[in-house]
PDB file of N, CA and C in Angstrom:
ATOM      1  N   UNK A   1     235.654 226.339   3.195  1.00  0.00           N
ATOM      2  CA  UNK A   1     235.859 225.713   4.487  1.00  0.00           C
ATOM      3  C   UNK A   1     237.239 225.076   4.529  1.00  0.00           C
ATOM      4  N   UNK A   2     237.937 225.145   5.666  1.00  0.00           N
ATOM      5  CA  UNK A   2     239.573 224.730   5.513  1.00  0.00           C
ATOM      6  C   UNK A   2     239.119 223.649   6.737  1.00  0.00           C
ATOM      7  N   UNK A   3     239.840 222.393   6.196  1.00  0.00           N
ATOM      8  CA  UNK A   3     239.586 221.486   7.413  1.00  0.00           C
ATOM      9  C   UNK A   3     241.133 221.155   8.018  1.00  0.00           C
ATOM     10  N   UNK A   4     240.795 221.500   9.354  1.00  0.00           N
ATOM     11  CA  UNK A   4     242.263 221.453  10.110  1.00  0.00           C
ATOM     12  C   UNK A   4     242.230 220.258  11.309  1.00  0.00           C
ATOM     13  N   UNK A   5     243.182 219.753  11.494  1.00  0.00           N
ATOM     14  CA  UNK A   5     243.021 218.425  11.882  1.00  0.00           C
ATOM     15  C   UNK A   5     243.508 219.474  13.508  1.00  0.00           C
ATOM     16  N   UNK A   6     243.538 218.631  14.314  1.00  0.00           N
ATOM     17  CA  UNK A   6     244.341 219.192  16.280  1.00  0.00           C
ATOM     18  C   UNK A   6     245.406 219.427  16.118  1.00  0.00           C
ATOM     19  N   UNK A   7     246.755 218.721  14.743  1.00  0.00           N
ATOM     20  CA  UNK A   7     248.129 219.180  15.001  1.00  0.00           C
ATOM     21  C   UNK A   7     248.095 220.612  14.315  1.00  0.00           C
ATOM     22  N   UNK A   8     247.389 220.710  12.893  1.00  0.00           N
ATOM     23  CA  UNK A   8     247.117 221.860  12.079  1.00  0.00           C
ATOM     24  C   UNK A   8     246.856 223.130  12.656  1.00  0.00           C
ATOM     25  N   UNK A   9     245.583 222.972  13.744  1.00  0.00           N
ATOM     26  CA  UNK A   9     244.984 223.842  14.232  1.00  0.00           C
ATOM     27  C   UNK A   9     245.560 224.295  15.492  1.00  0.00           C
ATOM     28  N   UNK A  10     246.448 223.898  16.234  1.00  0.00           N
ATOM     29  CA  UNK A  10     247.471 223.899  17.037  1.00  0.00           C
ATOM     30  C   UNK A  10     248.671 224.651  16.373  1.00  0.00           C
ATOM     31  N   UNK A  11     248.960 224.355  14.834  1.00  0.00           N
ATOM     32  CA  UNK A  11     250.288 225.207  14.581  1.00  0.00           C
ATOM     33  C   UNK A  11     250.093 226.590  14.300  1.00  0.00           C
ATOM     34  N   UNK A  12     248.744 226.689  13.821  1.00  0.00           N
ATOM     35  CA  UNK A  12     247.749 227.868  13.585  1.00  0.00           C
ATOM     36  C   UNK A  12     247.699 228.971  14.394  1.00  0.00           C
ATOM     37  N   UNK A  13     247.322 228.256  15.753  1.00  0.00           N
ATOM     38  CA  UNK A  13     246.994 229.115  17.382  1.00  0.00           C
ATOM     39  C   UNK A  13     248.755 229.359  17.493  1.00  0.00           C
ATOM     40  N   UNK A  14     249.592 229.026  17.305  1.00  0.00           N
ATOM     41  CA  UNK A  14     250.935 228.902  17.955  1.00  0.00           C
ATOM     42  C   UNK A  14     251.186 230.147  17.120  1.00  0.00           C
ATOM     43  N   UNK A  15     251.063 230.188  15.584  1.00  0.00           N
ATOM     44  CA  UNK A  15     251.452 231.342  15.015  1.00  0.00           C
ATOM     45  C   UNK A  15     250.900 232.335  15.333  1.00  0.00           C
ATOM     46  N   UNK A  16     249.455 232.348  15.427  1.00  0.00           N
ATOM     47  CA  UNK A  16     249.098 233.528  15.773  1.00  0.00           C
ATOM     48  C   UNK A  16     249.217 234.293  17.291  1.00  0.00           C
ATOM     49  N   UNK A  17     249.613 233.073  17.674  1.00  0.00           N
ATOM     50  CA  UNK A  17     249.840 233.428  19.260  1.00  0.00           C
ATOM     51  C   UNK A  17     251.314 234.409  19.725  1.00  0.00           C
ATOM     52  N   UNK A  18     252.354 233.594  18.747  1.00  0.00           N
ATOM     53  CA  UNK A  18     253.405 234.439  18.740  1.00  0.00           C
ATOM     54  C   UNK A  18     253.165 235.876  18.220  1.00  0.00           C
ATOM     55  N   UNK A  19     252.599 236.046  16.523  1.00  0.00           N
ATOM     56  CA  UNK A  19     252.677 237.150  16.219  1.00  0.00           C
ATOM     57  C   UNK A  19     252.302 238.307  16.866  1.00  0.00           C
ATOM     58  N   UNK A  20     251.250 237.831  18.000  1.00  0.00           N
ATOM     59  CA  UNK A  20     249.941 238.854  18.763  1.00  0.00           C
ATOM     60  C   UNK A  20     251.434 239.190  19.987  1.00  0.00           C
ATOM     61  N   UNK A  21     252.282 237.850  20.529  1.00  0.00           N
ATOM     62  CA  UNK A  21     253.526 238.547  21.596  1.00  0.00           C
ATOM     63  C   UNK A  21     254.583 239.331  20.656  1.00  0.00           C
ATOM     64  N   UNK A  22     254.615 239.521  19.701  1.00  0.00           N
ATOM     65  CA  UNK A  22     255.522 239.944  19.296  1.00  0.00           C
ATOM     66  C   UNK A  22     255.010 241.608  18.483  1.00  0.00           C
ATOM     67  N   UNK A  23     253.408 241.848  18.446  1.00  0.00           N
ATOM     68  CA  UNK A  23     252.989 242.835  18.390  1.00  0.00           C
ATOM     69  C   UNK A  23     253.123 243.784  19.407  1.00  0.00           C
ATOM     70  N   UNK A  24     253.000 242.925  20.831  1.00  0.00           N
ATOM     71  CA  UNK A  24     252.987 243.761  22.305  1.00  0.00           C
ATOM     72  C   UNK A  24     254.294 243.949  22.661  1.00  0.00           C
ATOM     73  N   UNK A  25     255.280 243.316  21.921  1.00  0.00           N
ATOM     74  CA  UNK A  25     256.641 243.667  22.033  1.00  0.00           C
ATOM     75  C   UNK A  25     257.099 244.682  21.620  1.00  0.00           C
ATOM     76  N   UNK A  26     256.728 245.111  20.258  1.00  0.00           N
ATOM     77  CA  UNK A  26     257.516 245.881  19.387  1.00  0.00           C
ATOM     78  C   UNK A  26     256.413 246.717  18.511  1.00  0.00           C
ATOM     79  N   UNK A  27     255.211 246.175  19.036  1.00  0.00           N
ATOM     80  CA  UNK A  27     254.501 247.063  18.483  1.00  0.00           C
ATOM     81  C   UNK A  27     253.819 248.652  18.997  1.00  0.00           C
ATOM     82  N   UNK A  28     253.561 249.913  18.498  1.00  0.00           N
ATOM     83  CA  UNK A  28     253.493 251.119  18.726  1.00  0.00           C
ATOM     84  C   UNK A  28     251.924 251.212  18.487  1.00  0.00           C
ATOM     85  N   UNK A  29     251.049 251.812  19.816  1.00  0.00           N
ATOM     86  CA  UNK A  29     249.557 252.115  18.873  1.00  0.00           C
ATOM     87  C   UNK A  29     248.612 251.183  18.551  1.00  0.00           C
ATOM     88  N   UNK A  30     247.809 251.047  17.678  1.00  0.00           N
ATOM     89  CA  UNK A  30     246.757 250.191  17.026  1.00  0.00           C
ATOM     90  C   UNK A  30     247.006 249.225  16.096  1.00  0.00           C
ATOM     91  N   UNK A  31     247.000 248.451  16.163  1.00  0.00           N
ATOM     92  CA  UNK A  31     247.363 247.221  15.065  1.00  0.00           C
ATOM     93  C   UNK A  31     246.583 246.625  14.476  1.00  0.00           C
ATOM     94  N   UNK A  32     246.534 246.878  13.135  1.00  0.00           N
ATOM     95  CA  UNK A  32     245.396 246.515  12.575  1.00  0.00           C
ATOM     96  C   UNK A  32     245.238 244.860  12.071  1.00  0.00           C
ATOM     97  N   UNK A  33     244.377 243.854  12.323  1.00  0.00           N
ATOM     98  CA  UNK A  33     244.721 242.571  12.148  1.00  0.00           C
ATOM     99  C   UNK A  33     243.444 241.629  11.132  1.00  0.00           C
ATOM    100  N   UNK A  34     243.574 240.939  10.444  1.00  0.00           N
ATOM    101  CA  UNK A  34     242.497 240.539   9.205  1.00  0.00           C
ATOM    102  C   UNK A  34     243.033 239.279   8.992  1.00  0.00           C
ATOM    103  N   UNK A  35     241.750 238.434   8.976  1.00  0.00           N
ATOM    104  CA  UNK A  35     241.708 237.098   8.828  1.00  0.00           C
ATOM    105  C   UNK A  35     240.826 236.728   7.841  1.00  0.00           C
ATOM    106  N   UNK A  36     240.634 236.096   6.663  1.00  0.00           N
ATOM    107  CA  UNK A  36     239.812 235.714   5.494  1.00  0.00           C
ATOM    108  C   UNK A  36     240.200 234.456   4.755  1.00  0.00           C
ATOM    109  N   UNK A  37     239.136 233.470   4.843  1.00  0.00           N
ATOM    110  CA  UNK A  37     238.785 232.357   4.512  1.00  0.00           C
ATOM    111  C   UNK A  37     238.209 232.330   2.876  1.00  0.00           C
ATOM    112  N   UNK A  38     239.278 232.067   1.478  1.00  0.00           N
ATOM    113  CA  UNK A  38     238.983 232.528   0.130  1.00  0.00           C
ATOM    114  C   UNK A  38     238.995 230.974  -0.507  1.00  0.00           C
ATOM    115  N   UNK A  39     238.052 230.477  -1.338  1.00  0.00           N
ATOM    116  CA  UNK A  39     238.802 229.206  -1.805  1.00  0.00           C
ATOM    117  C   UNK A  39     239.856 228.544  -1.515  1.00  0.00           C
ATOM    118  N   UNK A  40     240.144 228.039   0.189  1.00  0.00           N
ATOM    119  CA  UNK A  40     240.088 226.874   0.500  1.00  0.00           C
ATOM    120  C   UNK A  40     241.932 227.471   0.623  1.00  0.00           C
ATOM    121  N   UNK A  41     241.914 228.490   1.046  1.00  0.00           N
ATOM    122  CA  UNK A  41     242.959 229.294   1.670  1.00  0.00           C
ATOM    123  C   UNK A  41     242.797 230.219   2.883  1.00  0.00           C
ATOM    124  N   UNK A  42     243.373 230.118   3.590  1.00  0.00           N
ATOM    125  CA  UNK A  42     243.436 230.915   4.915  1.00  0.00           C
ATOM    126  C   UNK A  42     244.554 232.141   4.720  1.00  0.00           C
ATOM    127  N   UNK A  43     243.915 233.636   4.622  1.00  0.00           N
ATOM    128  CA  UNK A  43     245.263 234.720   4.982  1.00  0.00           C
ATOM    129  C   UNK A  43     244.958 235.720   6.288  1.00  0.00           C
ATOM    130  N   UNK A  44     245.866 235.624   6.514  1.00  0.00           N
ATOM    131  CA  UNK A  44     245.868 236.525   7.797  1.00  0.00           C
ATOM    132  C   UNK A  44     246.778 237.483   7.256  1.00  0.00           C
ATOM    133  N   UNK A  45     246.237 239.114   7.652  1.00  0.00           N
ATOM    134  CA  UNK A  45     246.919 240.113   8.112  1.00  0.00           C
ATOM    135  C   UNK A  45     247.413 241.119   8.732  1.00  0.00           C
ATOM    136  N   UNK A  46     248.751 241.407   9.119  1.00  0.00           N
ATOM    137  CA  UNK A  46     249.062 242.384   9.901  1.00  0.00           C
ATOM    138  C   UNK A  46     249.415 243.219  10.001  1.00  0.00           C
ATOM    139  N   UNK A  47     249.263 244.422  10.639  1.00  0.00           N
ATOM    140  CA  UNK A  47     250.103 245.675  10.550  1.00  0.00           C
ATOM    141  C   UNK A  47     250.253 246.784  11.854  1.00  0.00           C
ATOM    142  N   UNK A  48     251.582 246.865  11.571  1.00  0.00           N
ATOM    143  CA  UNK A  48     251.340 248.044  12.873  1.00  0.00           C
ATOM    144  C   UNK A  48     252.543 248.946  12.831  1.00  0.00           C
ATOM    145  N   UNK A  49     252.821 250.129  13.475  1.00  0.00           N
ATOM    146  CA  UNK A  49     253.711 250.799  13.799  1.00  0.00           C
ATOM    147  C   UNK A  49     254.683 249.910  14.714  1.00  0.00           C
ATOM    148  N   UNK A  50     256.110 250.206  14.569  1.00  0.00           N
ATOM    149  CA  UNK A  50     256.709 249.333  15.398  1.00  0.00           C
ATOM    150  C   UNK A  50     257.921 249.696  15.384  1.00  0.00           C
ATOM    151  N   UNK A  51     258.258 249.038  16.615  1.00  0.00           N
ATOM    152  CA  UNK A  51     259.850 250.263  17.544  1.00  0.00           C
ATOM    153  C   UNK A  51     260.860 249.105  16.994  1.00  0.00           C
ATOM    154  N   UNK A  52     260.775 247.699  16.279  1.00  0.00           N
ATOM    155  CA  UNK A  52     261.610 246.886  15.880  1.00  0.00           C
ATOM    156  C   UNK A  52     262.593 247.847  14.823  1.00  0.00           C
ATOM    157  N   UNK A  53     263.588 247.278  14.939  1.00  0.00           N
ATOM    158  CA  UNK A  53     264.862 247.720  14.001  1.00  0.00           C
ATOM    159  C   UNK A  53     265.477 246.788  13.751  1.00  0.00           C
ATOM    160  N   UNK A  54     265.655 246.576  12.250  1.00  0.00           N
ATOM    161  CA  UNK A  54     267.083 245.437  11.791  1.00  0.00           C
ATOM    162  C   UNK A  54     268.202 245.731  12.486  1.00  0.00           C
ATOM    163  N   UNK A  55     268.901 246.655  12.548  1.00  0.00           N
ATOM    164  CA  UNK A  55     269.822 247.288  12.750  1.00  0.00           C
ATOM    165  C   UNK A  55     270.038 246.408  13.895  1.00  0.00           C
ATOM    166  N   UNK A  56     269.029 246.486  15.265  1.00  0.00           N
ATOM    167  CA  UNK A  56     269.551 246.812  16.445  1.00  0.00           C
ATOM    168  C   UNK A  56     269.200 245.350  17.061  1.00  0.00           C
ATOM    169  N   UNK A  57     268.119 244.345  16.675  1.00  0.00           N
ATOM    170  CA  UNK A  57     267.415 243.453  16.808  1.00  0.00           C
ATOM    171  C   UNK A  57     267.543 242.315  15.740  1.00  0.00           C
ATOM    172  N   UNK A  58     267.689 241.178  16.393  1.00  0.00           N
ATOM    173  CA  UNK A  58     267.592 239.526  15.321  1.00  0.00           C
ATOM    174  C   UNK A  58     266.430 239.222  15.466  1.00  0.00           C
ATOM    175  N   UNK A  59     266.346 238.118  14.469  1.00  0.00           N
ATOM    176  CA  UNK A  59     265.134 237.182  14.174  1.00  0.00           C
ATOM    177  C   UNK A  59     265.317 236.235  15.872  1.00  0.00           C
ATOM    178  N   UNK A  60     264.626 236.045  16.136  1.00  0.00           N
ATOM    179  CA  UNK A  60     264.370 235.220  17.708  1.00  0.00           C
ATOM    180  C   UNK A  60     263.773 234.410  17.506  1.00  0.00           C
ATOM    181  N   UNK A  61     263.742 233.067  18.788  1.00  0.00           N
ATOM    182  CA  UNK A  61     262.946 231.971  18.562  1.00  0.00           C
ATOM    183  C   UNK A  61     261.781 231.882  18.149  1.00  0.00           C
ATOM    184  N   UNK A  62     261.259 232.610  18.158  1.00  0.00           N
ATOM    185  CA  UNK A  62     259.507 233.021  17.430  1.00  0.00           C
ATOM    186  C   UNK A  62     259.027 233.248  16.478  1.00  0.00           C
ATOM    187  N   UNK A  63     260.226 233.937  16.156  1.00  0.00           N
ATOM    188  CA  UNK A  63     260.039 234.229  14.501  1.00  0.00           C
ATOM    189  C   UNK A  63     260.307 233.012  13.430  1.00  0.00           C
ATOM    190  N   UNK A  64     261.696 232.865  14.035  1.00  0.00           N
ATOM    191  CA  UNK A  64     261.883 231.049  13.509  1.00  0.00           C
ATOM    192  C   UNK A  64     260.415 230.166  13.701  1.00  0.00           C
ATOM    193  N   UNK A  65     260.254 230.208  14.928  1.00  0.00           N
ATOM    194  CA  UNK A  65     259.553 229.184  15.217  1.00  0.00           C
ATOM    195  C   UNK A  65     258.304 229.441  14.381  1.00  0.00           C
ATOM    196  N   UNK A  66     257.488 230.672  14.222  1.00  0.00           N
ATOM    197  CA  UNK A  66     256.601 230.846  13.017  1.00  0.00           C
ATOM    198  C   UNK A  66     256.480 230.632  11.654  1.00  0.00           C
ATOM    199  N   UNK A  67     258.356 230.655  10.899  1.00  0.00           N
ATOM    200  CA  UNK A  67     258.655 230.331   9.996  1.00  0.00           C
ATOM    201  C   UNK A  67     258.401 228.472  10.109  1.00  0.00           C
ATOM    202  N   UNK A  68     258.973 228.161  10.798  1.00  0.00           N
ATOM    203  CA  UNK A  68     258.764 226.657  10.897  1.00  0.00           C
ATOM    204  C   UNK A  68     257.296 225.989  10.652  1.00  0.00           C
ATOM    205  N   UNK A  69     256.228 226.616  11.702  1.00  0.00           N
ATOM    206  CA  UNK A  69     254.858 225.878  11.641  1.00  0.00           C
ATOM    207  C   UNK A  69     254.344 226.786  10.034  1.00  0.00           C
ATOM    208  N   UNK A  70     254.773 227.930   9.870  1.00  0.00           N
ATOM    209  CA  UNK A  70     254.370 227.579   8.202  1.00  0.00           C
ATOM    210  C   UNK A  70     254.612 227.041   7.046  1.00  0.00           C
ATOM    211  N   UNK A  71     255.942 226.685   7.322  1.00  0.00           N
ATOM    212  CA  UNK A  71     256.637 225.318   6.154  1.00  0.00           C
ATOM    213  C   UNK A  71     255.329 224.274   6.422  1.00  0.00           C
ATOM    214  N   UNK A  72     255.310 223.759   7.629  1.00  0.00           N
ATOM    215  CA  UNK A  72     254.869 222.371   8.034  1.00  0.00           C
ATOM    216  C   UNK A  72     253.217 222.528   7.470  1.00  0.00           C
ATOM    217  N   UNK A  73     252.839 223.339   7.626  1.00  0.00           N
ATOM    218  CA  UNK A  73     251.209 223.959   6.761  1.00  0.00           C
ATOM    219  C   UNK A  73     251.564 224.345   5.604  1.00  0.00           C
ATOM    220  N   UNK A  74     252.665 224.537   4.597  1.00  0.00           N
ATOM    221  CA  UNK A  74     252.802 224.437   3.490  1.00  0.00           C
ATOM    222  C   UNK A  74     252.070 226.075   3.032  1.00  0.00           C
ATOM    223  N   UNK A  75     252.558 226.499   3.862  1.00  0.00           N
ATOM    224  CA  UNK A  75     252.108 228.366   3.579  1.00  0.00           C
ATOM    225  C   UNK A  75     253.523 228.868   3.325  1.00  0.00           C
ATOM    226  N   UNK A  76     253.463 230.141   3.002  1.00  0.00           N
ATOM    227  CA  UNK A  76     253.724 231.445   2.976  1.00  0.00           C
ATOM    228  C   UNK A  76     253.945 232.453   4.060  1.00  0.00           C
ATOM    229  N   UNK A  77     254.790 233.462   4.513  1.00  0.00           N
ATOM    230  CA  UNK A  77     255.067 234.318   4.668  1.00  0.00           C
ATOM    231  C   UNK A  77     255.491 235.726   4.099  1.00  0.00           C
ATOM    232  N   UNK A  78     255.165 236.671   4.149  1.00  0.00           N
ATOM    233  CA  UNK A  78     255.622 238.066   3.483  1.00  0.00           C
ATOM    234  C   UNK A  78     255.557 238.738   4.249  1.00  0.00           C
ATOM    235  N   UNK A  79     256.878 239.392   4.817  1.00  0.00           N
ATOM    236  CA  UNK A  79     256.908 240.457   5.741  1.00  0.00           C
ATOM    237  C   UNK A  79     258.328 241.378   5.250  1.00  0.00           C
ATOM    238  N   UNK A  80     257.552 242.767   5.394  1.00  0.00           N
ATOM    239  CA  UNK A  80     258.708 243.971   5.511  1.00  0.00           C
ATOM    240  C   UNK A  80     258.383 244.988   6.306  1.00  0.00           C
ATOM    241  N   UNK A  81     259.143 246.059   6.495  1.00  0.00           N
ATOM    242  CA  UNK A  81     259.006 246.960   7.576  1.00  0.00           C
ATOM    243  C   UNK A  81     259.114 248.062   6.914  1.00  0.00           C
ATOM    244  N   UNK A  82     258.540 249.144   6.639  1.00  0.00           N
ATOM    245  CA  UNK A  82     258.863 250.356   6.302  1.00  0.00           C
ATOM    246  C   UNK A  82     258.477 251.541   6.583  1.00  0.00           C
ATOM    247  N   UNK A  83     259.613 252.701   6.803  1.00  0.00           N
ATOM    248  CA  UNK A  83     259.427 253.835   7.875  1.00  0.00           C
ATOM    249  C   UNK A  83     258.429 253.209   9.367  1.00  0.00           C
ATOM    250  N   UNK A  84     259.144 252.450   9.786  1.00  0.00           N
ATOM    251  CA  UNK A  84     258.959 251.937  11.160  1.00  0.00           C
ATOM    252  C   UNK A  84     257.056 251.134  11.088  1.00  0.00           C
ATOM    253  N   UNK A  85     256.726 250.724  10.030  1.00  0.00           N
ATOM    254  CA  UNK A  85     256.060 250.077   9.799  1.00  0.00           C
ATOM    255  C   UNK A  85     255.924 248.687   9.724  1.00  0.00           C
ATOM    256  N   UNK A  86     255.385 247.621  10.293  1.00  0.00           N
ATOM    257  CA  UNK A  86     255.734 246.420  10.119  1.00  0.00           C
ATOM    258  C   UNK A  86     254.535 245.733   9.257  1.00  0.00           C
ATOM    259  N   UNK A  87     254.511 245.045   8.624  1.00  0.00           N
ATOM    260  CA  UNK A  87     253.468 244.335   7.381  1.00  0.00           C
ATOM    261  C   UNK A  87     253.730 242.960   7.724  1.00  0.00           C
ATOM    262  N   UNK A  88     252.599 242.292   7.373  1.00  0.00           N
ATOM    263  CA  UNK A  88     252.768 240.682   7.919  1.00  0.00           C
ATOM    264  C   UNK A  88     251.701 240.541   7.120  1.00  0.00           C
ATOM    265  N   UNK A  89     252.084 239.003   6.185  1.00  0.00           N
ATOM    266  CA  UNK A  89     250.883 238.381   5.299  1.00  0.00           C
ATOM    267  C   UNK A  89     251.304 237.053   5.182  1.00  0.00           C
ATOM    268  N   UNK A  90     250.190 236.146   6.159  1.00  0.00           N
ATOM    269  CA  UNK A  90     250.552 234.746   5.950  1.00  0.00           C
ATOM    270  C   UNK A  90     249.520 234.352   5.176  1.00  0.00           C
ATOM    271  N   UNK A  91     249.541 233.201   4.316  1.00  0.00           N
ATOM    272  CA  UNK A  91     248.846 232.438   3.383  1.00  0.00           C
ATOM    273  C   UNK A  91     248.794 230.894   3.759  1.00  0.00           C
ATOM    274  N   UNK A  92     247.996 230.305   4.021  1.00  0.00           N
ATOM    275  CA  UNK A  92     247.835 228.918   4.267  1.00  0.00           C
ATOM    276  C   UNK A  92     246.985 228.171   3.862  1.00  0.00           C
TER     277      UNK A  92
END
């Protein structure tokens, strides 16, 4: 059981809220998404086909701003992209 206080559970909804606009942004197809509650850790994961490119596209306020509310929850991020694949694994 993870006990999340209103600011916690608020930075929570904010991340996942972005990642889900930023799936409909750039994401291609079906996206596959997984959430699991393990000893007193929260991971979420993501994946999808996606029209994003380093090349052509920056990190944007959202992405920052996701990086931010997971410092402040004292998580993790892991994300890479490959052959137009995008991977997302937060830990909290």
């Amino acid at each position: 059981q993870l006990n999340f206080d209103k600011e916690r559970l608020s930075n929570l909804i904010h991340i996942i809220s972005e990642l889900v606009n930023n799936d409909l942004k750039y994401g291609l197809g079906i996206s596959s998404w997984e959430l699991q509650l393990d000893n007193n850790e929260l991971s979420l994961t993501m994946n999808s086909e996606s029209k994003w490119e380093v090349e052509n596209h920056h990190f944007g306020n959202g992405s920052r701003t996701i990086r931010k509310r997971i410092e402040i929850l004292k998580g993790n991020i892991t994300e890479k992209l490959e052959n137009k694949k995008y991977f997302c694994e937060i830990k909290i």
